[in-house]
C-alpha atoms as a PDB file:
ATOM      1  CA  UNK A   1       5.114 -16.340   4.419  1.00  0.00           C
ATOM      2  CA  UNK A   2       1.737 -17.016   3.033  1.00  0.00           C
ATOM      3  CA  UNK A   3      -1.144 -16.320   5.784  1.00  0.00           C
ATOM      4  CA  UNK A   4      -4.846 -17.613   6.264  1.00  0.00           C
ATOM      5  CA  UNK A   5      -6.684 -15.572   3.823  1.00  0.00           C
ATOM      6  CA  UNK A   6      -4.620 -14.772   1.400  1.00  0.00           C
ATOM      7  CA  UNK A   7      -5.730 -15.935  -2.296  1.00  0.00           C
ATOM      8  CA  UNK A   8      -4.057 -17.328  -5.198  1.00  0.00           C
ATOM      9  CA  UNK A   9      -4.342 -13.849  -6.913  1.00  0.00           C
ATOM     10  CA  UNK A  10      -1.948 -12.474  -4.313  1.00  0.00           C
ATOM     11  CA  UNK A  11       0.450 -15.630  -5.402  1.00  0.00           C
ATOM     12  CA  UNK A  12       0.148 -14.387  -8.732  1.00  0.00           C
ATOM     13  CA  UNK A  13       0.613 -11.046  -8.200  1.00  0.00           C
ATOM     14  CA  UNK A  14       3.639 -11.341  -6.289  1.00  0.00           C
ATOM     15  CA  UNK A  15       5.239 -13.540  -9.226  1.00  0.00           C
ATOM     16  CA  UNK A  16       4.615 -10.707 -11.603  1.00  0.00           C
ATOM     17  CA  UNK A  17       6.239  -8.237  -9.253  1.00  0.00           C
ATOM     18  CA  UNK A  18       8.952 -10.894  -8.448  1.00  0.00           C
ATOM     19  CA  UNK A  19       9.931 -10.721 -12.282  1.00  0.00           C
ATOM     20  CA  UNK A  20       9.133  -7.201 -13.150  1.00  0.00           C
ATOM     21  CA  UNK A  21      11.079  -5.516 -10.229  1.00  0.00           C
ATOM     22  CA  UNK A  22      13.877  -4.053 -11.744  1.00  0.00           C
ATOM     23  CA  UNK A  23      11.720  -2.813 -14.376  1.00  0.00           C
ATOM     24  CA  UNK A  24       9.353  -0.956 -11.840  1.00  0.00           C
ATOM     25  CA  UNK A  25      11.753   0.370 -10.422  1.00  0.00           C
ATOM     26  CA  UNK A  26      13.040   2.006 -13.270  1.00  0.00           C
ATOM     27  CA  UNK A  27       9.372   3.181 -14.755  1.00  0.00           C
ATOM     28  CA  UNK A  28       7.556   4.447 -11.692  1.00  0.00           C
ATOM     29  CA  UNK A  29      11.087   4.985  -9.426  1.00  0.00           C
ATOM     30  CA  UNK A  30      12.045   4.635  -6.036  1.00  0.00           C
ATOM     31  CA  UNK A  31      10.664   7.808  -4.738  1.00  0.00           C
ATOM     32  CA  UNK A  32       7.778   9.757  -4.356  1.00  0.00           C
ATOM     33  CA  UNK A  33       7.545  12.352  -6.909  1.00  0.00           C
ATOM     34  CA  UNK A  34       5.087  14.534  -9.294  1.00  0.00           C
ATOM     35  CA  UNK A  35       5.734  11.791 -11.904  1.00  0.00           C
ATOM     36  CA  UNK A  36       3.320   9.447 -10.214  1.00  0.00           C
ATOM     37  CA  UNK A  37       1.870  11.591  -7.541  1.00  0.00           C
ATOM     38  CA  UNK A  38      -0.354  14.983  -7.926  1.00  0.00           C
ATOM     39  CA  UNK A  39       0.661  17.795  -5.500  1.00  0.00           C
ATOM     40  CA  UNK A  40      -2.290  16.675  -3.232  1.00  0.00           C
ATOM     41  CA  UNK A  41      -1.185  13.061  -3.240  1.00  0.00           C
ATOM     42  CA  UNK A  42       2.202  14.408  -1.658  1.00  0.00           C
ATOM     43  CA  UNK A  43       0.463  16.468   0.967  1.00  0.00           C
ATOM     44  CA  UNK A  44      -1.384  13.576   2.035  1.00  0.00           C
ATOM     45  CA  UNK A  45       1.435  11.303   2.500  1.00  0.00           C
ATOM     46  CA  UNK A  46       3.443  14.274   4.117  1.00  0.00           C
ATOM     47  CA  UNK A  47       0.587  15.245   6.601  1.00  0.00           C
ATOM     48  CA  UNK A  48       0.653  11.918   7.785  1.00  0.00           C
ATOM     49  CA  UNK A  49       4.467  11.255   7.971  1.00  0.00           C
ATOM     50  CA  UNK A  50       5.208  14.352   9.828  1.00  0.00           C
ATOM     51  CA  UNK A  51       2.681  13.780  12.151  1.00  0.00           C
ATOM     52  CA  UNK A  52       3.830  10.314  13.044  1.00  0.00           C
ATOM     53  CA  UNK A  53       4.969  10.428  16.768  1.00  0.00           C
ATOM     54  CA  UNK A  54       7.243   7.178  15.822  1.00  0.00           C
ATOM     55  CA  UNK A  55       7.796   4.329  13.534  1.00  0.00           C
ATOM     56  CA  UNK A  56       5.574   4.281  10.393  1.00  0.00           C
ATOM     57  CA  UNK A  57       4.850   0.712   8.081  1.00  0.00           C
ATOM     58  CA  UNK A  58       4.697   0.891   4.479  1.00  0.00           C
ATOM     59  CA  UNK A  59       2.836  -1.780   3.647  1.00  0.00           C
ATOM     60  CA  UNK A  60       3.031  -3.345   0.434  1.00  0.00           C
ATOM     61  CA  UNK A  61       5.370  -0.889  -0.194  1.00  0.00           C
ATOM     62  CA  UNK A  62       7.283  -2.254  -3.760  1.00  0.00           C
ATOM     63  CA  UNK A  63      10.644  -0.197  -3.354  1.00  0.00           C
ATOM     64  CA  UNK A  64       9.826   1.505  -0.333  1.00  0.00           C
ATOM     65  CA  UNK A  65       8.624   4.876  -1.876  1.00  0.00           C
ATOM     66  CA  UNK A  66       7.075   5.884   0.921  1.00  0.00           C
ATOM     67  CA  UNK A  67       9.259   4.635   3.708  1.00  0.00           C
ATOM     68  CA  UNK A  68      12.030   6.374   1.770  1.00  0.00           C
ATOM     69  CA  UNK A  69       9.699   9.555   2.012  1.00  0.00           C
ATOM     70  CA  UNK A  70       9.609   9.147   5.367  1.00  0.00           C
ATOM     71  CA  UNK A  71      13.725   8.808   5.884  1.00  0.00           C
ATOM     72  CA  UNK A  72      13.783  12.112   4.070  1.00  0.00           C
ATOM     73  CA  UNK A  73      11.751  13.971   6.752  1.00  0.00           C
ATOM     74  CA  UNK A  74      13.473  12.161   9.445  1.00  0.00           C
ATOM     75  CA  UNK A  75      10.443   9.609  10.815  1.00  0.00           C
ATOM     76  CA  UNK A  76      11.810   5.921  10.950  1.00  0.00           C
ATOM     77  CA  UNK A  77       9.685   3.650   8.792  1.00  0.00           C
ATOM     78  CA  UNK A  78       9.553  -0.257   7.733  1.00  0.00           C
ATOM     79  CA  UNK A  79       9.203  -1.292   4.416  1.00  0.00           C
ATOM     80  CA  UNK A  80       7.031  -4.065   3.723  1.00  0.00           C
ATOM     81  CA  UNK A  81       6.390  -5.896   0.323  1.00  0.00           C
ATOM     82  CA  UNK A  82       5.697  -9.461  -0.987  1.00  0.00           C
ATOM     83  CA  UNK A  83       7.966  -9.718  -3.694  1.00  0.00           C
ATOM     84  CA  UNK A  84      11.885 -10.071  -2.766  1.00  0.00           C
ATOM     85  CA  UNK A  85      12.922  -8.687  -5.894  1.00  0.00           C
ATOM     86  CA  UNK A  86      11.435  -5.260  -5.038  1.00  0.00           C
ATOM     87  CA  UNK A  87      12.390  -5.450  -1.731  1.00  0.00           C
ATOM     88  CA  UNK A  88      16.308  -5.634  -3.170  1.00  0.00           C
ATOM     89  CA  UNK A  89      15.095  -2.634  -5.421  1.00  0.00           C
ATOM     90  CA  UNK A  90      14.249  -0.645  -2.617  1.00  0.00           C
ATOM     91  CA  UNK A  91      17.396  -1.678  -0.299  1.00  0.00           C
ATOM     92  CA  UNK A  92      19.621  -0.454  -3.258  1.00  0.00           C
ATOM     93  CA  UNK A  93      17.775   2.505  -3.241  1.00  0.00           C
ATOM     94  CA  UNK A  94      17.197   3.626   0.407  1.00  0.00           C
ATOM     95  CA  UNK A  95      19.963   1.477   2.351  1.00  0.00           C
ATOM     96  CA  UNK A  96      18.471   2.772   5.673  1.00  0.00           C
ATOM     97  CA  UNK A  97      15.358   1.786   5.666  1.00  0.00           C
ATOM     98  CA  UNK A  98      14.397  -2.132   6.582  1.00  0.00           C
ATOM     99  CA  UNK A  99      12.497  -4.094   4.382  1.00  0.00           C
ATOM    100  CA  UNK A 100      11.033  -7.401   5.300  1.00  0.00           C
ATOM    101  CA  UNK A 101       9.432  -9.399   3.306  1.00  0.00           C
ATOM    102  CA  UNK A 102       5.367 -10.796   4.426  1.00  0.00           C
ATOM    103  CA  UNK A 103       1.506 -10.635   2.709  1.00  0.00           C
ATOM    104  CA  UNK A 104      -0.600  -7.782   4.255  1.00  0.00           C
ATOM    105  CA  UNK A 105      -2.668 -10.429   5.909  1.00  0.00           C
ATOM    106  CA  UNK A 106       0.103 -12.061   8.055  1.00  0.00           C
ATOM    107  CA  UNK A 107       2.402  -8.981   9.129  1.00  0.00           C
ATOM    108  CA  UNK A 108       5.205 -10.467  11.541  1.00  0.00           C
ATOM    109  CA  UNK A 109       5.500  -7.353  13.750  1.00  0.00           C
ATOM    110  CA  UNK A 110       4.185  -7.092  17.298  1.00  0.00           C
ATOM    111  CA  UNK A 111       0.891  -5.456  18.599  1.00  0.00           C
ATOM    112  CA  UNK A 112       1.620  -1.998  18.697  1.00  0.00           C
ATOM    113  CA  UNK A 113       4.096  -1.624  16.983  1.00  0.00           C
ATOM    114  CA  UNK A 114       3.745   1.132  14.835  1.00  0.00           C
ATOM    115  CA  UNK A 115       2.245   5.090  14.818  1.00  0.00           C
ATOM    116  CA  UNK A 116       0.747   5.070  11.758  1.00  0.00           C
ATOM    117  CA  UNK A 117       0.662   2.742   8.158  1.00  0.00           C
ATOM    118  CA  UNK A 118       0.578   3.535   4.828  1.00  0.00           C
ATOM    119  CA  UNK A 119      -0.791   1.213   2.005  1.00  0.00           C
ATOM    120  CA  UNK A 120      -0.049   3.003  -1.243  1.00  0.00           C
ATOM    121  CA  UNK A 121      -2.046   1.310  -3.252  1.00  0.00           C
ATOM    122  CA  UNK A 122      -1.250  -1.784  -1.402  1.00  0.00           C
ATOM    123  CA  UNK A 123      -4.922  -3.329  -1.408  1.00  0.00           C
ATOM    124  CA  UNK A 124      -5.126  -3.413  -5.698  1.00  0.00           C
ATOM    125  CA  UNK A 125      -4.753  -7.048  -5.190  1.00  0.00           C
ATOM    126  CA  UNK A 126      -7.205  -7.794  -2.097  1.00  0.00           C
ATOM    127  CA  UNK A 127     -10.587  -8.791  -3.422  1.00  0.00           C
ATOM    128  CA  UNK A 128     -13.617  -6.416  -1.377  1.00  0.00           C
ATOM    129  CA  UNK A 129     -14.347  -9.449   0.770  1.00  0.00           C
ATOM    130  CA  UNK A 130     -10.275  -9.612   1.860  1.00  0.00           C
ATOM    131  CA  UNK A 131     -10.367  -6.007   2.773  1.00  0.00           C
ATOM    132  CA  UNK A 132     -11.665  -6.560   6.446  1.00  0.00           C
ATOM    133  CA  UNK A 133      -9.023  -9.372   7.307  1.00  0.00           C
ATOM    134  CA  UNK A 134      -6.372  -7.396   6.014  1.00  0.00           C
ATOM    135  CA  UNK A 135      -7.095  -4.087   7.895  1.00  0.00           C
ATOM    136  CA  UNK A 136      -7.542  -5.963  11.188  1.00  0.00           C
ATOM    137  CA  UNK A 137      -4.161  -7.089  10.784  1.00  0.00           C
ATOM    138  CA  UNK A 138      -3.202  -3.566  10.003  1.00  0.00           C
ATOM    139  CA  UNK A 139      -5.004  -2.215  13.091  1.00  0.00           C
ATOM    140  CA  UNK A 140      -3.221  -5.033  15.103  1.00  0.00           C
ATOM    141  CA  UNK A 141       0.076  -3.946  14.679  1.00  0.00           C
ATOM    142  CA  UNK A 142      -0.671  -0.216  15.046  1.00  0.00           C
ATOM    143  CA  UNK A 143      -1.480   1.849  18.524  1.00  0.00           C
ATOM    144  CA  UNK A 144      -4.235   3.428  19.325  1.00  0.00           C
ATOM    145  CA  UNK A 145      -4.772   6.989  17.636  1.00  0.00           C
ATOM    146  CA  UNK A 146      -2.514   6.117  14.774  1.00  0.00           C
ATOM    147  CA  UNK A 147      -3.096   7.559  11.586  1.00  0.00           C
ATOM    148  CA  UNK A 148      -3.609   5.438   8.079  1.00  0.00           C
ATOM    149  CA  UNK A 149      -3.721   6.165   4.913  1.00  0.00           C
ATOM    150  CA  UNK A 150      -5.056   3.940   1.970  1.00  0.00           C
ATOM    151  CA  UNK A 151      -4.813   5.083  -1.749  1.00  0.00           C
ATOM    152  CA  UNK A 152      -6.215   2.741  -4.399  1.00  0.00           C
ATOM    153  CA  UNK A 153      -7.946   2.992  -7.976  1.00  0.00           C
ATOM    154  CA  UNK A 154     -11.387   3.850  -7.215  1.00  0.00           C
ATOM    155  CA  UNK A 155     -14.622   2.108  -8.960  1.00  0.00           C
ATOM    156  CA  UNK A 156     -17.285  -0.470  -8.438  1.00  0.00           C
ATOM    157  CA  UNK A 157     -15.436  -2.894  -6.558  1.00  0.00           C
ATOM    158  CA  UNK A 158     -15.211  -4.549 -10.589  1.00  0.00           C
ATOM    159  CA  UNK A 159     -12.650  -7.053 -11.013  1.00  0.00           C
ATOM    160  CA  UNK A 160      -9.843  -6.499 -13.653  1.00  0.00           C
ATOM    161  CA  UNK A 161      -7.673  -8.756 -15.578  1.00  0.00           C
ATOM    162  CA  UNK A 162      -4.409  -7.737 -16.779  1.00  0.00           C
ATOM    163  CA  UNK A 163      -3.481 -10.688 -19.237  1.00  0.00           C
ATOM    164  CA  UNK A 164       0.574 -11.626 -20.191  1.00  0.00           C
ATOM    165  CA  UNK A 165       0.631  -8.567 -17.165  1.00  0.00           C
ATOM    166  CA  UNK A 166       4.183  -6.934 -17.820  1.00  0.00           C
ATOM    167  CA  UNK A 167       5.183  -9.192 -20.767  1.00  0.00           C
ATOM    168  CA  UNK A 168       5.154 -12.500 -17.960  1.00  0.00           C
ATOM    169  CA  UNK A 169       2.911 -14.063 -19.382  1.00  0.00           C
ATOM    170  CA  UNK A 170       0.588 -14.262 -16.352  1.00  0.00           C
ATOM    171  CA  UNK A 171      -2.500 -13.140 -15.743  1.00  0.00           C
ATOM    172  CA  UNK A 172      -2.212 -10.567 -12.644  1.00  0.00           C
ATOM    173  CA  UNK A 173      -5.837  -9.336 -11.237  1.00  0.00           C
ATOM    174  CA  UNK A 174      -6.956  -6.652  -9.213  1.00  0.00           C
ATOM    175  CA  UNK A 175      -9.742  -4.781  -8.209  1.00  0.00           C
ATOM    176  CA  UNK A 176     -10.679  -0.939  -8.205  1.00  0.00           C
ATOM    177  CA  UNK A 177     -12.888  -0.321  -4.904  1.00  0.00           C
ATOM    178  CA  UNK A 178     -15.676   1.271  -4.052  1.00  0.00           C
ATOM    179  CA  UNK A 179     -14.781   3.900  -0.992  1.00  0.00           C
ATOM    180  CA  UNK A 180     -17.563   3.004   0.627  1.00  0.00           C
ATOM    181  CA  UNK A 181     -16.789  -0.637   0.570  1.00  0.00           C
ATOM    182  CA  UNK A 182     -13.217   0.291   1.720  1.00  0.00           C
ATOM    183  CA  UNK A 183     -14.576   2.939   4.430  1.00  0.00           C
ATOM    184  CA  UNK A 184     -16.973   0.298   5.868  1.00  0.00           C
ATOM    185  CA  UNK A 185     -14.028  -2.674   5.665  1.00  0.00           C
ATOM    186  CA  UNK A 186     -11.636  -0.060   8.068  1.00  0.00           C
ATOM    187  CA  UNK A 187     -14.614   0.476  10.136  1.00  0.00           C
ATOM    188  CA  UNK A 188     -15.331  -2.829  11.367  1.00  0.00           C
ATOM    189  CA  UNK A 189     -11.318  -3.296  11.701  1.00  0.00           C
ATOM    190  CA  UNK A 190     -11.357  -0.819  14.616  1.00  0.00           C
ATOM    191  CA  UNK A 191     -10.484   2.296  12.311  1.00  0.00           C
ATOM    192  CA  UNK A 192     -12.765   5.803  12.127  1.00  0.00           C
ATOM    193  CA  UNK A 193     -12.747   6.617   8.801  1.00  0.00           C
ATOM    194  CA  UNK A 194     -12.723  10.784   8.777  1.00  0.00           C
ATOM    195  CA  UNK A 195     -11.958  11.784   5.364  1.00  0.00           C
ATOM    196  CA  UNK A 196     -12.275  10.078   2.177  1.00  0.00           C
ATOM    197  CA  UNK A 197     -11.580  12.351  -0.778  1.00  0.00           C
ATOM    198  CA  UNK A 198     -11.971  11.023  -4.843  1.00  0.00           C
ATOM    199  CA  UNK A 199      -9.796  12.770  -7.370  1.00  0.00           C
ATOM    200  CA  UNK A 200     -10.374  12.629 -11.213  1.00  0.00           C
ATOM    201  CA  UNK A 201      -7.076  10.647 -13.137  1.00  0.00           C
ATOM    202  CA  UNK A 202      -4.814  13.432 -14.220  1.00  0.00           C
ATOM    203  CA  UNK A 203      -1.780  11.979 -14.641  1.00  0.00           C
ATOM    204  CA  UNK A 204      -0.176   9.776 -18.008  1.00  0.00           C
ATOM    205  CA  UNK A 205      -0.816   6.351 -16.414  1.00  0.00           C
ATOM    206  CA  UNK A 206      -4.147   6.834 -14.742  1.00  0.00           C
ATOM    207  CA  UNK A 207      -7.273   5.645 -16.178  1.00  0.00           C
ATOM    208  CA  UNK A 208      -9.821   5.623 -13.664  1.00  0.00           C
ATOM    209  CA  UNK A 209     -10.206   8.096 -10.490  1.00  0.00           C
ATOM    210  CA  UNK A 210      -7.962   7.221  -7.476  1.00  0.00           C
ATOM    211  CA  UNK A 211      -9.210   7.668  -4.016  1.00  0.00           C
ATOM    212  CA  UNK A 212      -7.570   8.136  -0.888  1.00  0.00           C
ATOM    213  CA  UNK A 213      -8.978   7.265   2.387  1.00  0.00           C
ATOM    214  CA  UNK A 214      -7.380   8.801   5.431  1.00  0.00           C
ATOM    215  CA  UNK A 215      -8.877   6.910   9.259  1.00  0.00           C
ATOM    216  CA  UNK A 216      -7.786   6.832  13.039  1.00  0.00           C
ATOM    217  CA  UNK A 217      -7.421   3.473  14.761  1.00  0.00           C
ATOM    218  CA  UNK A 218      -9.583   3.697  17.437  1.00  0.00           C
END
């Protein structure tokens, strides 16, 4: 399951998640909801799931809060996550929806496959210079004029380490972006980037802005 590209923080990563799952799921939920999502963050997703003309990817997707989103306004949707454990969260949860397991940089779908993608803060664990590789595989299994939407922590592109992450006693690292980094990265992927909007944290758990970058593949 591991593709060209991907790094051992991604390993990591998806060890934490692989032991944390049932936890996560409990915390943050299986849903989309104004415990973890401002009213605009909603509107976003929904803009973009309603005006999918077919099957939408929710990549990196933990327990498929999106893709279950997207059952609830009657779009189809694949869920798509690293860790098995939250994969079986997310089945539990939204029995309907398909989860498959595979890294963002080695998606085992077909060109074309999709109308639009959401990574919901999906790319936390992509260093800057991974971004690229990972949204050409993104725009490879998309058609053209689909919509995307990427949400992450927004900042320098700085590195940060989250030691004994979730009581595991790993280290689990990620990075919070600079939108222009991102924008650029989706850009030379065969995306137009047309909005990128930067919101202040206002909820409990954030501590840094979070930006959301809305493009076209093109």
């Amino acid at each position: 399951m591991r593709g060209v590209g991907d790094r051992d923080e991604a390993v990591v990563a998806r060890a934490v998640y692989e032991a944390t799952a049932a936890d996560y799921a409990r915390l943050v939920g299986t849903s989309i909801s104004a415990a973890t999502e401002v009213a605009d963050d909603r509107r976003l997703l929904l803009d973009l799931v309603r005006g999918a003309g077919g099957p939408i990817a929710d990549l990196g997707s933990g327990p498929g809060r999106v893709a279950g989103m997207c059952q609830l306004e009657g779009r189809p949707a694949v869920a798509v996550d690293m860790a098995f454990a939250m994969l079986r969260e997310g089945h539990e949860a939204h029995p309907q929806v398909p989860f498959v397991a595979a890294y963002l940089s080695s998606l085992p779908f077909a060109e074309a496959s999709f109308s639009a993608a959401v990574l919901w803060y999906s790319i936390i664990h992509s260093a800057p210079a991974q971004l690229q590789p990972v949204f050409v595989e993104v725009r490879r299994i998309v058609v053209a004029g689909a919509s995307v939407l990427v949400a992450f922590q927004s900042g320098d592109g700085e590195l940060h380490q989250r030691e004994d992450a979730y009581g595991t006693g790993m280290t689990m690292t990620s990075w919070r972006h600079d939108p222009g980094v991102v924008r650029e990265a989706l850009r030379a992927s065969g995306f137009e980037a047309c909005d990128v909007r930067v919101r202040a944290p206002e909820l409990p758990h954030e501590l840094v802005e979070q930006a959301f970058l809305s493009a076209v593949a093109y």
